[in-house]
ModelCIF file with pLDDT and N, C-alpha, C, O atoms, coordinates in Angstrom:
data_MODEL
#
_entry.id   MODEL 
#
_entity.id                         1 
_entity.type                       polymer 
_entity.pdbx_number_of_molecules   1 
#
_entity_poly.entity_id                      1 
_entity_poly.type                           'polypeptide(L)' 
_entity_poly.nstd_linkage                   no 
_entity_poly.nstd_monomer                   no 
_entity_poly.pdbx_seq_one_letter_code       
;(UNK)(UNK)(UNK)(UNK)(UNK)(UNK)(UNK)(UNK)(UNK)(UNK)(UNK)(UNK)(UNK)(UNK)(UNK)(UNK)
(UNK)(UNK)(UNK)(UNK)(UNK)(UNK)(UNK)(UNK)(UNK)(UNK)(UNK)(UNK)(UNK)(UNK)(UNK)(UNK)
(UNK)(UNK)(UNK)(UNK)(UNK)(UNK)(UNK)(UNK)(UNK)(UNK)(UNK)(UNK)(UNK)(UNK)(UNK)(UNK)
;
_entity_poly.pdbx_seq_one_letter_code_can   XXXXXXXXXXXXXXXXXXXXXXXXXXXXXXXXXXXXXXXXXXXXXXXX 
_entity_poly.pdbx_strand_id                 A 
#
loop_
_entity_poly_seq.entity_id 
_entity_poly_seq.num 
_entity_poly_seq.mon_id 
_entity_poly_seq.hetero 
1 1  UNK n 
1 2  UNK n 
1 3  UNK n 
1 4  UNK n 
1 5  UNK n 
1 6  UNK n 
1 7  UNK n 
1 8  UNK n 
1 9  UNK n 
1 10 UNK n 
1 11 UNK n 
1 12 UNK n 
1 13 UNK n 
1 14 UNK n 
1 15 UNK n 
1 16 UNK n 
1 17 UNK n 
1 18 UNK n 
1 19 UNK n 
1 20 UNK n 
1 21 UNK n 
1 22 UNK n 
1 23 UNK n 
1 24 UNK n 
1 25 UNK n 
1 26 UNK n 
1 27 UNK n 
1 28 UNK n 
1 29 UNK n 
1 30 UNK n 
1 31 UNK n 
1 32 UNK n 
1 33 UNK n 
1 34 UNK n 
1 35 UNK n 
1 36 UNK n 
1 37 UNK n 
1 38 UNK n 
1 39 UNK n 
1 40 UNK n 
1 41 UNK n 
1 42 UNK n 
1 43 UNK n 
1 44 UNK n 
1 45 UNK n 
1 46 UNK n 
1 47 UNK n 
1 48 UNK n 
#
_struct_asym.id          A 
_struct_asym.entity_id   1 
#
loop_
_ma_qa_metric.id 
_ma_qa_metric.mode 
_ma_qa_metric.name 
_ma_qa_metric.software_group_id 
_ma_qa_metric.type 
1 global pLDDT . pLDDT 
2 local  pLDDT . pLDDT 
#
_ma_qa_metric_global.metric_id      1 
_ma_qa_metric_global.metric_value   92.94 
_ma_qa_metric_global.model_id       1 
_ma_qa_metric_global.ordinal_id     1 
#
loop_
_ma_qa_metric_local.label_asym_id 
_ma_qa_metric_local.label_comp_id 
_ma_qa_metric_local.label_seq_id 
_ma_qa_metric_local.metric_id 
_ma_qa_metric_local.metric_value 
_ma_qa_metric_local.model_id 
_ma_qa_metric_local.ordinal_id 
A UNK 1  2 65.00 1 1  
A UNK 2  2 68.00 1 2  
A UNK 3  2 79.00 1 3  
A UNK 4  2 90.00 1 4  
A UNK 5  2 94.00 1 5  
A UNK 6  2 96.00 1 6  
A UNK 7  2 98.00 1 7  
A UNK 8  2 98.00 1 8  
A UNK 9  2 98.00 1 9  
A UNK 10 2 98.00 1 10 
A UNK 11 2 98.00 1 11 
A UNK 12 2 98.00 1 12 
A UNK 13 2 98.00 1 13 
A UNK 14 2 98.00 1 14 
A UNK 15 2 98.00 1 15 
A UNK 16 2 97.00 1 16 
A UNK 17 2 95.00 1 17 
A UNK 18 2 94.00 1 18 
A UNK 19 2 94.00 1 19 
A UNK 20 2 94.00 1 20 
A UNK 21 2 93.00 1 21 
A UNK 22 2 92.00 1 22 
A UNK 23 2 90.00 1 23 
A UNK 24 2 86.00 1 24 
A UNK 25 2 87.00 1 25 
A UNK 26 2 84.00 1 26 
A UNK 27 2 91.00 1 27 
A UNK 28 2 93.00 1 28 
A UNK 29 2 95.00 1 29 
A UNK 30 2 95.00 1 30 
A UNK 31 2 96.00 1 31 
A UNK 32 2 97.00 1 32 
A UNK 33 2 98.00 1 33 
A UNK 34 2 98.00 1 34 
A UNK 35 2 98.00 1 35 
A UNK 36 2 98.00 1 36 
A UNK 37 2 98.00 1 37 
A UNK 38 2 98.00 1 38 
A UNK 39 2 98.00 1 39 
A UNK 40 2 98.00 1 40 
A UNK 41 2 98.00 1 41 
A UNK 42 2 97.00 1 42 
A UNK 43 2 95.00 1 43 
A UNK 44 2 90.00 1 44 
A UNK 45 2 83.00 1 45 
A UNK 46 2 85.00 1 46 
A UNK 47 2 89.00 1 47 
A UNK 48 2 93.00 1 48 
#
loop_
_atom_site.group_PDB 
_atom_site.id 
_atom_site.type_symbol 
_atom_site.label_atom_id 
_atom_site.label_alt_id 
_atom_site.label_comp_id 
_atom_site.label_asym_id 
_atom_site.label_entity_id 
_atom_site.label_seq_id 
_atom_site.pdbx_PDB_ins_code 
_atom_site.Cartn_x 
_atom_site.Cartn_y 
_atom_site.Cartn_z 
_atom_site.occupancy 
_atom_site.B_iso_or_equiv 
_atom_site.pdbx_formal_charge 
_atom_site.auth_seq_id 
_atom_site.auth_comp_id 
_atom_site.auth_asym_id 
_atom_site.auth_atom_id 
_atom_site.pdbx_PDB_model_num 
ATOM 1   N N  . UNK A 1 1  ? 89.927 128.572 94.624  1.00 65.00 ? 1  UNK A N  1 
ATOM 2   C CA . UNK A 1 1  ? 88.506 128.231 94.548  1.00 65.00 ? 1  UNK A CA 1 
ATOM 3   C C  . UNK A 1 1  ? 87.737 128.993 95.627  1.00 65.00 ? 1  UNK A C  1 
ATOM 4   O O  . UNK A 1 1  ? 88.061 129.668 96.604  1.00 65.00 ? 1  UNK A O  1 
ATOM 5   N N  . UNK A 1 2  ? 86.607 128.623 95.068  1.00 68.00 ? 2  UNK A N  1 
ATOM 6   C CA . UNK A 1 2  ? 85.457 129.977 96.651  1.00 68.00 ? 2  UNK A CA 1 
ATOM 7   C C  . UNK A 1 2  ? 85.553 129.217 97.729  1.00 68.00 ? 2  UNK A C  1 
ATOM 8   O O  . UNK A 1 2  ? 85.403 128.009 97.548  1.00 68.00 ? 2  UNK A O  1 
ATOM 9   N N  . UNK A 1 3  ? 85.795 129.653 98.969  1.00 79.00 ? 3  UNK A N  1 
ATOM 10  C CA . UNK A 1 3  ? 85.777 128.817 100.128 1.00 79.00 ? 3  UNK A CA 1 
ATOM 11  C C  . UNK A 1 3  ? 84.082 129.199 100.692 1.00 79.00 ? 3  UNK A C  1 
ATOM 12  O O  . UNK A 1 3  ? 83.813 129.216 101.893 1.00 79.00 ? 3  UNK A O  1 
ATOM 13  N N  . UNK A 1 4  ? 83.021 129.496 99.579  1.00 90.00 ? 4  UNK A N  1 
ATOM 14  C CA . UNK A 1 4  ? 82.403 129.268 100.396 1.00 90.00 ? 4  UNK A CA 1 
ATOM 15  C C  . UNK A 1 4  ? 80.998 128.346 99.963  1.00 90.00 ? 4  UNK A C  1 
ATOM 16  O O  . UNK A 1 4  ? 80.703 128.549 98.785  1.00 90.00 ? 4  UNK A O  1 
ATOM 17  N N  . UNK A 1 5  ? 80.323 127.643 100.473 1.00 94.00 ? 5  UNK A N  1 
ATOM 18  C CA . UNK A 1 5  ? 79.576 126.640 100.763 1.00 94.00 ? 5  UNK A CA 1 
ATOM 19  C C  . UNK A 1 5  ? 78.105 127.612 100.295 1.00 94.00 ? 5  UNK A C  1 
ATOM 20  O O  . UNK A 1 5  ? 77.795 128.605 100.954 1.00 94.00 ? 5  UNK A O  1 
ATOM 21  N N  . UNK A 1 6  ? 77.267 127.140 99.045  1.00 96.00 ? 6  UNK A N  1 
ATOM 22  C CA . UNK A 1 6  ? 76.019 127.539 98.723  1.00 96.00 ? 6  UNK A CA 1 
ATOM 23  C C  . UNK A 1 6  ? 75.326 125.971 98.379  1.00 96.00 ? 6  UNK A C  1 
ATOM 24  O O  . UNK A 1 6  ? 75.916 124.949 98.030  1.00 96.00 ? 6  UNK A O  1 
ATOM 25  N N  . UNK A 1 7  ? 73.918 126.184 98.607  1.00 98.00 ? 7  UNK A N  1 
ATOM 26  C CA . UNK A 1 7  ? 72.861 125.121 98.514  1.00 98.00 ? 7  UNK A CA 1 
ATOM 27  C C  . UNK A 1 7  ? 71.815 125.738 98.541  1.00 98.00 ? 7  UNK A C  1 
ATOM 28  O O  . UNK A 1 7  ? 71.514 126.676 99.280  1.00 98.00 ? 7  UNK A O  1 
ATOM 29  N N  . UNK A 1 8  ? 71.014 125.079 97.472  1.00 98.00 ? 8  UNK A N  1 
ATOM 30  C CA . UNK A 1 8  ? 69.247 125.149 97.326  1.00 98.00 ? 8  UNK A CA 1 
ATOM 31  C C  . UNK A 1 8  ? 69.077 123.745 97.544  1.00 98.00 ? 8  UNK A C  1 
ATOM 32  O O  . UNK A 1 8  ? 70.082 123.038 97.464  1.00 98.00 ? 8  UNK A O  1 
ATOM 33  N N  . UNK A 1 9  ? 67.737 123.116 97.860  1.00 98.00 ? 9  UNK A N  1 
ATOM 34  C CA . UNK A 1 9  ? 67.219 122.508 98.053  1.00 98.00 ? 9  UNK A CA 1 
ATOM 35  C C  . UNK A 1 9  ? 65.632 122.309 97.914  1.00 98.00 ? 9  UNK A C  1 
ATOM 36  O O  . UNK A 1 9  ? 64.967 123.318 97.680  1.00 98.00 ? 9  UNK A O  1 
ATOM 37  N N  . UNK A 1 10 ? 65.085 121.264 98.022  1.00 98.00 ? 10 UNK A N  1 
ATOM 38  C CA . UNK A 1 10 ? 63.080 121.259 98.160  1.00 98.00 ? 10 UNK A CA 1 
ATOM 39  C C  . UNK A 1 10 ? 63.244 119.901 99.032  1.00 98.00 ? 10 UNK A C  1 
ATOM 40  O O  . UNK A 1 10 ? 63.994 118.933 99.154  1.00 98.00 ? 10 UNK A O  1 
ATOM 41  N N  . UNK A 1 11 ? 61.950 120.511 99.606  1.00 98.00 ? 11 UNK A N  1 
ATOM 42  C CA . UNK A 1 11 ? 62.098 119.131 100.842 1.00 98.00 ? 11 UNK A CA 1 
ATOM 43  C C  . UNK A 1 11 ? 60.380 118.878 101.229 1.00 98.00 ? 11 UNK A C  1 
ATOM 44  O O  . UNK A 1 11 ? 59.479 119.576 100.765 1.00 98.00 ? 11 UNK A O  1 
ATOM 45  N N  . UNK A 1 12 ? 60.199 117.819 102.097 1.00 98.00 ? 12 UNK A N  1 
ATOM 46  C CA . UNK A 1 12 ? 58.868 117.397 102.139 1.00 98.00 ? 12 UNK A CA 1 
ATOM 47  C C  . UNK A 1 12 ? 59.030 117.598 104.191 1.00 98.00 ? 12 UNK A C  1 
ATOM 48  O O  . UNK A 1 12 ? 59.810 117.029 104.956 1.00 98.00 ? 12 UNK A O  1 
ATOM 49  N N  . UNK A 1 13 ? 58.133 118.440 104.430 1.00 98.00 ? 13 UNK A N  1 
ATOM 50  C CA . UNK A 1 13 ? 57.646 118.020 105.946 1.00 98.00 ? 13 UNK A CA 1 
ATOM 51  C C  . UNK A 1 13 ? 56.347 117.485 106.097 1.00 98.00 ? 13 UNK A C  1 
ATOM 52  O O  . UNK A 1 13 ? 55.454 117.271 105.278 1.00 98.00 ? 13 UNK A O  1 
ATOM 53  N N  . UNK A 1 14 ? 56.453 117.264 107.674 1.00 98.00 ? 14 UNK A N  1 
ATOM 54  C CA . UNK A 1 14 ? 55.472 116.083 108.262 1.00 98.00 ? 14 UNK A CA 1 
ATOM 55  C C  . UNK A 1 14 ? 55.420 117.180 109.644 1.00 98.00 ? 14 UNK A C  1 
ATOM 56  O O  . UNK A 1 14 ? 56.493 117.542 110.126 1.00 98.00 ? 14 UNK A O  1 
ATOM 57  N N  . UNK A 1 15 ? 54.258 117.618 110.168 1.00 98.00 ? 15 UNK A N  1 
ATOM 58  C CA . UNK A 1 15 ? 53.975 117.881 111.355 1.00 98.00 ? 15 UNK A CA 1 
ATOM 59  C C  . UNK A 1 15 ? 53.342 116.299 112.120 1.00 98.00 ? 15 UNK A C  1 
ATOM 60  O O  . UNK A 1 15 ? 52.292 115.686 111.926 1.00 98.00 ? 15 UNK A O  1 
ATOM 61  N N  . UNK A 1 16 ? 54.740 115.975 113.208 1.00 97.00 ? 16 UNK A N  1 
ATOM 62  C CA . UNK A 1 16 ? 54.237 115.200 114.147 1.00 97.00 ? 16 UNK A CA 1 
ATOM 63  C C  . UNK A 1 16 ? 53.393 115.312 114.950 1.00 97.00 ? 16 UNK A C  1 
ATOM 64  O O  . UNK A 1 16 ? 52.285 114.782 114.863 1.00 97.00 ? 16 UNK A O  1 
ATOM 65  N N  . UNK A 1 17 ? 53.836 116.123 115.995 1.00 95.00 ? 17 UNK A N  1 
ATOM 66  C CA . UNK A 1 17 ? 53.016 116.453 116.989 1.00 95.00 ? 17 UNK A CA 1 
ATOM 67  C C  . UNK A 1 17 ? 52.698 118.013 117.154 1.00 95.00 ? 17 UNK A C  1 
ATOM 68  O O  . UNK A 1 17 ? 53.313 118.974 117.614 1.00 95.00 ? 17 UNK A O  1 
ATOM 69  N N  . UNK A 1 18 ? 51.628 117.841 116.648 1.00 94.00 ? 18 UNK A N  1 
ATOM 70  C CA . UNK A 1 18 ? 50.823 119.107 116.952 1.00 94.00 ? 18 UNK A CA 1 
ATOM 71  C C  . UNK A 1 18 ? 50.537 119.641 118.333 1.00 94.00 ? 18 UNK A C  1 
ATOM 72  O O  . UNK A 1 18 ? 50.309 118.760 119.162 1.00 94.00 ? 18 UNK A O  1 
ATOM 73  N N  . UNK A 1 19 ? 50.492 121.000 118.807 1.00 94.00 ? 19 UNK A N  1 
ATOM 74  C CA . UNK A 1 19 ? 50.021 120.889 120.296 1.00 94.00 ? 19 UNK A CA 1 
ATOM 75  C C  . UNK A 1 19 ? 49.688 122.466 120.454 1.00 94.00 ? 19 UNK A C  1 
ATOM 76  O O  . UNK A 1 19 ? 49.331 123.173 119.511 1.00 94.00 ? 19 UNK A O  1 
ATOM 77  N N  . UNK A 1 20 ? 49.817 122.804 121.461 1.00 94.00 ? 20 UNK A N  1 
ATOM 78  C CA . UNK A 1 20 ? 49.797 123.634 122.253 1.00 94.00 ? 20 UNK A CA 1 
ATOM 79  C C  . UNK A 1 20 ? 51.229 124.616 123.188 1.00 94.00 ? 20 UNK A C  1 
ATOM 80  O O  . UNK A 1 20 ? 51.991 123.953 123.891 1.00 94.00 ? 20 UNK A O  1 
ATOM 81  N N  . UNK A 1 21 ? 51.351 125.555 123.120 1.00 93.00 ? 21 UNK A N  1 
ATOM 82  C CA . UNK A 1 21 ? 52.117 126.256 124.210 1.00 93.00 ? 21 UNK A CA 1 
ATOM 83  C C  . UNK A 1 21 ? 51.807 127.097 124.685 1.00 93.00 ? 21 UNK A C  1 
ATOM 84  O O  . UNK A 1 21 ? 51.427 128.055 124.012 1.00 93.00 ? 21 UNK A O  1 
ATOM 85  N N  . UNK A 1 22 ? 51.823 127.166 126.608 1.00 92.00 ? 22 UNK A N  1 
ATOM 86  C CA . UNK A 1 22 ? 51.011 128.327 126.848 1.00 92.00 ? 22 UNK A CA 1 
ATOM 87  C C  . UNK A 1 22 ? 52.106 129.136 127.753 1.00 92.00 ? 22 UNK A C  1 
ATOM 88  O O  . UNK A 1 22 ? 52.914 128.809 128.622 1.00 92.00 ? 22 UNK A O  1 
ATOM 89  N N  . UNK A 1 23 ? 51.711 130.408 127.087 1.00 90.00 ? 23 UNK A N  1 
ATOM 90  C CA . UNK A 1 23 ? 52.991 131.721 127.468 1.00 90.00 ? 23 UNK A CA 1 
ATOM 91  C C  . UNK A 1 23 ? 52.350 132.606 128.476 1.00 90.00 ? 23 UNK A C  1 
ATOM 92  O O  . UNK A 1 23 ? 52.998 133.532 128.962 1.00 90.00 ? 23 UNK A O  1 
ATOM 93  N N  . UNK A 1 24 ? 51.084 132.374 128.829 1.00 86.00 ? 24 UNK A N  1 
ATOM 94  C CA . UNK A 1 24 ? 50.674 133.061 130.371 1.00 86.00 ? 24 UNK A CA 1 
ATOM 95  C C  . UNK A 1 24 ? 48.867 132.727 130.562 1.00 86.00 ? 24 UNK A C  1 
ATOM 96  O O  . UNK A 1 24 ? 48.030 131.993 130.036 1.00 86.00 ? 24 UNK A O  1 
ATOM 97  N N  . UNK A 1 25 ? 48.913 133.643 131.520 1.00 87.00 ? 25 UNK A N  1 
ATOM 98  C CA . UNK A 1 25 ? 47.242 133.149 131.658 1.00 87.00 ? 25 UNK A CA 1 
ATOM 99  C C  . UNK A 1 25 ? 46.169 133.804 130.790 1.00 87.00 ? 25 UNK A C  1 
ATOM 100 O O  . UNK A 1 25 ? 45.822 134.977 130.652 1.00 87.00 ? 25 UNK A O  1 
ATOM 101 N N  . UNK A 1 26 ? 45.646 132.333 130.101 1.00 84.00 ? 26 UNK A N  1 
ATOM 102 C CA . UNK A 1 26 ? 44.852 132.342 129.245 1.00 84.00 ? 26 UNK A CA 1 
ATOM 103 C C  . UNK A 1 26 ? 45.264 132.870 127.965 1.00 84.00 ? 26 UNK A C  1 
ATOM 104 O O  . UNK A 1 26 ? 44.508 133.535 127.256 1.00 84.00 ? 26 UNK A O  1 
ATOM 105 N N  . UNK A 1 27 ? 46.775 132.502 127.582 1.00 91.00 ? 27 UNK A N  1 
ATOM 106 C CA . UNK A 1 27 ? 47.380 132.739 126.000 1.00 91.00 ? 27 UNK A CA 1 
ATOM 107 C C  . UNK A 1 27 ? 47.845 131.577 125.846 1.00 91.00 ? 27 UNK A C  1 
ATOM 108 O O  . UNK A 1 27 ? 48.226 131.050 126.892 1.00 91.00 ? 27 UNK A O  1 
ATOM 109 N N  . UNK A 1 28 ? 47.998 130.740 124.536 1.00 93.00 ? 28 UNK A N  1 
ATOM 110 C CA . UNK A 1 28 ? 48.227 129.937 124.089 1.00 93.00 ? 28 UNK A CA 1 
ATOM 111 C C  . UNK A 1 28 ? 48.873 129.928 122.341 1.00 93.00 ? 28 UNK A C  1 
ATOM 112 O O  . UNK A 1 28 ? 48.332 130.339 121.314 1.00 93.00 ? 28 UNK A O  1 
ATOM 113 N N  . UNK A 1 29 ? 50.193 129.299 122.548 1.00 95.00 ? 29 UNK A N  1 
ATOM 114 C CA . UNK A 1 29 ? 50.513 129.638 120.911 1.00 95.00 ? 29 UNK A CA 1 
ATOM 115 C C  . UNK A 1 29 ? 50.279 127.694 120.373 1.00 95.00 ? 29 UNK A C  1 
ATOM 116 O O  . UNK A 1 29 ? 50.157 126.682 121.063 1.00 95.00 ? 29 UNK A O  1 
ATOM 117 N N  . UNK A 1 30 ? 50.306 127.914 118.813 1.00 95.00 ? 30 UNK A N  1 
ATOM 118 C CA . UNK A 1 30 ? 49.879 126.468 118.659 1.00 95.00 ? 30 UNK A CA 1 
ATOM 119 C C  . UNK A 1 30 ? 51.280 126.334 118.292 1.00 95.00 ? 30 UNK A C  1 
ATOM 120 O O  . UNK A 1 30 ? 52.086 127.251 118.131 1.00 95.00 ? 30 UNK A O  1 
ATOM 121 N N  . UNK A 1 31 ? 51.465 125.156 118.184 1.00 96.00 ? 31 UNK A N  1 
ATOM 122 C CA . UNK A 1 31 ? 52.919 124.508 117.942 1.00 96.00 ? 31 UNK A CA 1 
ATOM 123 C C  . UNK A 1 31 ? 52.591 123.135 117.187 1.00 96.00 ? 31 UNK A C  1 
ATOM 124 O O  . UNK A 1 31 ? 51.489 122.607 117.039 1.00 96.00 ? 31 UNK A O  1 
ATOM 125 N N  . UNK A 1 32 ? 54.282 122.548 116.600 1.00 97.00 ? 32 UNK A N  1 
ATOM 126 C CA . UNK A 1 32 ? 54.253 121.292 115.996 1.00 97.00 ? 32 UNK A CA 1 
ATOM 127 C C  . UNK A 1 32 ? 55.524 121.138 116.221 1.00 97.00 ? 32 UNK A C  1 
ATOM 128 O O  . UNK A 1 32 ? 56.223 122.116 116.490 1.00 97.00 ? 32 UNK A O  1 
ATOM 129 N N  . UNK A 1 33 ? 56.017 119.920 116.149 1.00 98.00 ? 33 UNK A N  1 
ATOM 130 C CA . UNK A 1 33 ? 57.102 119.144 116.107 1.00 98.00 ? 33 UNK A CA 1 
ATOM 131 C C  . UNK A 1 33 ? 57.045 118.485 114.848 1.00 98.00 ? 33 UNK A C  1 
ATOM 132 O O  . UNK A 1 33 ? 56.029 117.820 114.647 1.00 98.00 ? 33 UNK A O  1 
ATOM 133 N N  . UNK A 1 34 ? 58.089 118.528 113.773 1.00 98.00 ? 34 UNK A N  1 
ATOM 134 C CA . UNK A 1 34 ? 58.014 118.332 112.564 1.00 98.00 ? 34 UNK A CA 1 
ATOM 135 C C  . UNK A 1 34 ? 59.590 117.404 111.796 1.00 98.00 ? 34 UNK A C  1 
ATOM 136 O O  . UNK A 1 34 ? 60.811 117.530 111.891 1.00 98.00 ? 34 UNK A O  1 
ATOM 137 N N  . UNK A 1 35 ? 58.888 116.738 111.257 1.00 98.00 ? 35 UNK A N  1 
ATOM 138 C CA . UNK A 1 35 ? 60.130 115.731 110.586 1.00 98.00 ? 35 UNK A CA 1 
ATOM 139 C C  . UNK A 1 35 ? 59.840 116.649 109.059 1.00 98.00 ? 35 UNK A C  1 
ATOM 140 O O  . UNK A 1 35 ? 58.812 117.218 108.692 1.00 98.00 ? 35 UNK A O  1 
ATOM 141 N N  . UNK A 1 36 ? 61.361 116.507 108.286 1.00 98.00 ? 36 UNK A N  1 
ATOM 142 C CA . UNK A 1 36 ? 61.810 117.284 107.286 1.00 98.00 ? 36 UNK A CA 1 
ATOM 143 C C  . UNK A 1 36 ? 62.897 116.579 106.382 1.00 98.00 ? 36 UNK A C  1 
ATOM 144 O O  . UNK A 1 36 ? 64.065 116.618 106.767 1.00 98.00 ? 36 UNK A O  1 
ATOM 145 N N  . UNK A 1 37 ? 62.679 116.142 105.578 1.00 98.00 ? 37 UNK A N  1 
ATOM 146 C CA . UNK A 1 37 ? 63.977 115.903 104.294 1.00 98.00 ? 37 UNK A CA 1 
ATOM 147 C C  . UNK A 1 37 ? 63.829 115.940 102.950 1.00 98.00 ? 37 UNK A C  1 
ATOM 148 O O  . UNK A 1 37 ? 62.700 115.955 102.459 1.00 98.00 ? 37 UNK A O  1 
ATOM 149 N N  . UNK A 1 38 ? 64.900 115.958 102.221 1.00 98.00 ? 38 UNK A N  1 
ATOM 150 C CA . UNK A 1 38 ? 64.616 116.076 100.854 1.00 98.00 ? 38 UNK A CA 1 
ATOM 151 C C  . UNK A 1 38 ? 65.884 116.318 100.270 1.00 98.00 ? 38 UNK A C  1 
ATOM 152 O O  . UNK A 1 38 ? 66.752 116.267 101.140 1.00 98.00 ? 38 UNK A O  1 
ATOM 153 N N  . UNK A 1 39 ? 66.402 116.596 98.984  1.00 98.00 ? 39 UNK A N  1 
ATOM 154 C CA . UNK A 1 39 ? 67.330 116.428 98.192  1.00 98.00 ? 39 UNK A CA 1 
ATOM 155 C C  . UNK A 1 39 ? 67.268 118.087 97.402  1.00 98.00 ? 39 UNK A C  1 
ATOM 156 O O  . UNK A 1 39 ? 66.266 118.795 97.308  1.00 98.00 ? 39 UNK A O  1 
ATOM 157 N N  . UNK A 1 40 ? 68.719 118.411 96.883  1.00 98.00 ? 40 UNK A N  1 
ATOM 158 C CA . UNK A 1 40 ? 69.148 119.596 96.372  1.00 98.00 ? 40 UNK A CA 1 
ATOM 159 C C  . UNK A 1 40 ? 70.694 119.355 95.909  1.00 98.00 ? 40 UNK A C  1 
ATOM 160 O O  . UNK A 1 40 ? 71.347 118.337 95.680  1.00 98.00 ? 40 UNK A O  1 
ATOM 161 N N  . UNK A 1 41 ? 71.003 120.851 95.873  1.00 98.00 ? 41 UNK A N  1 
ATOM 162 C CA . UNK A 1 41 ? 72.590 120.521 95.298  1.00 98.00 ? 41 UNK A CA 1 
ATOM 163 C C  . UNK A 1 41 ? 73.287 121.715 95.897  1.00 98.00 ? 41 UNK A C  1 
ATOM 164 O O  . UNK A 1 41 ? 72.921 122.887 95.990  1.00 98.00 ? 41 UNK A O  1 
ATOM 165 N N  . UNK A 1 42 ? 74.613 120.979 96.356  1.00 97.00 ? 42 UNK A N  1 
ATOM 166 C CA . UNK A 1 42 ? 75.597 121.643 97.184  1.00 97.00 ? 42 UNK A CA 1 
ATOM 167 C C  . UNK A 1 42 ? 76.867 121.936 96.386  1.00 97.00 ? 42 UNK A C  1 
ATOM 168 O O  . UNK A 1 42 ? 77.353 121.177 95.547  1.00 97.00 ? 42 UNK A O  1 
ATOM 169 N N  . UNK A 1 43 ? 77.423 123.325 96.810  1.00 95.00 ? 43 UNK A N  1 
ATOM 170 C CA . UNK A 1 43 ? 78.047 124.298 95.744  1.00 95.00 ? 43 UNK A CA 1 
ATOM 171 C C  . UNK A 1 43 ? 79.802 124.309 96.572  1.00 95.00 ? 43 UNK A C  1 
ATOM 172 O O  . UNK A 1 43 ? 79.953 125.380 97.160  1.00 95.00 ? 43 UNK A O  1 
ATOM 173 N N  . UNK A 1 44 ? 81.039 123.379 96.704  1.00 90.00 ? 44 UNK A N  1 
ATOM 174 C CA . UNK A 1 44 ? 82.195 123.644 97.767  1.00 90.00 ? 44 UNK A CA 1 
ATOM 175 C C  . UNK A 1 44 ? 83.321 123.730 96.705  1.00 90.00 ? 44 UNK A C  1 
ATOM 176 O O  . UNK A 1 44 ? 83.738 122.967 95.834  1.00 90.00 ? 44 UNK A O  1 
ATOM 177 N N  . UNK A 1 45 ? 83.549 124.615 97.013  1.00 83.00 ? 45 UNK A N  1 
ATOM 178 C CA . UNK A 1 45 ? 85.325 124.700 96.281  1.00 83.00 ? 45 UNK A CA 1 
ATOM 179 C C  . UNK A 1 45 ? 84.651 124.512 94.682  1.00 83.00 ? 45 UNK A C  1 
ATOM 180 O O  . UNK A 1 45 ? 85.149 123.461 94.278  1.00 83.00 ? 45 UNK A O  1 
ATOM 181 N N  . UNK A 1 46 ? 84.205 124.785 94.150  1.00 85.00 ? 46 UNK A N  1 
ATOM 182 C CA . UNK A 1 46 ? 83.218 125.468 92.306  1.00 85.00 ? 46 UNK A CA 1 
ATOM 183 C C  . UNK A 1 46 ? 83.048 123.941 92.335  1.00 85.00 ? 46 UNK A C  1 
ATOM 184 O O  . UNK A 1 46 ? 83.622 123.414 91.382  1.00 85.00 ? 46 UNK A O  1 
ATOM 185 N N  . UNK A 1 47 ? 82.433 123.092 93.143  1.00 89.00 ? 47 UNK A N  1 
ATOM 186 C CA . UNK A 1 47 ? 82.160 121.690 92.713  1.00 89.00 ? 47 UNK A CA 1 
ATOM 187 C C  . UNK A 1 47 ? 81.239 121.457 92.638  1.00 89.00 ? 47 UNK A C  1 
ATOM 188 O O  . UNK A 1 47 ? 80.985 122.660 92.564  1.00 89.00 ? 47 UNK A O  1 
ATOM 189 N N  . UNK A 1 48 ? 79.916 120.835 92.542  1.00 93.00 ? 48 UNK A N  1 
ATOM 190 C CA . UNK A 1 48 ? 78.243 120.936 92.596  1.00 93.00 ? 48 UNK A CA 1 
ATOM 191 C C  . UNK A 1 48 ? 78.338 119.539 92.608  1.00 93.00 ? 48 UNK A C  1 
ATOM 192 O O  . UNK A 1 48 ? 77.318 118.852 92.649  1.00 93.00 ? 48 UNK A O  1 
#
């Protein structure tokens, strides 16, 4: 059998916390902290 491991998936995120990061003076990148899940199908040894 294939030893190797394939998956697709679709998933739903959530940006928690939105913010800020600052990488020197007077630059700023925006950022989030984000929750993520959802359901798909996993491919091990020709099994799905």
């Amino acid at each position: 059998s294939s030893s190797e491991l394939e998956y697709y998936d679709i998933s739903l995120g959530w940006n928690v916390l939105p913010g800020e990061v600052f990488v020197g003076p007077g630059k700023a990148w925006n950022s989030a902290f984000y929750l993520i899940g959802g359901i798909g199908n996993a491919e091990l040894a020709d099994e799905d």
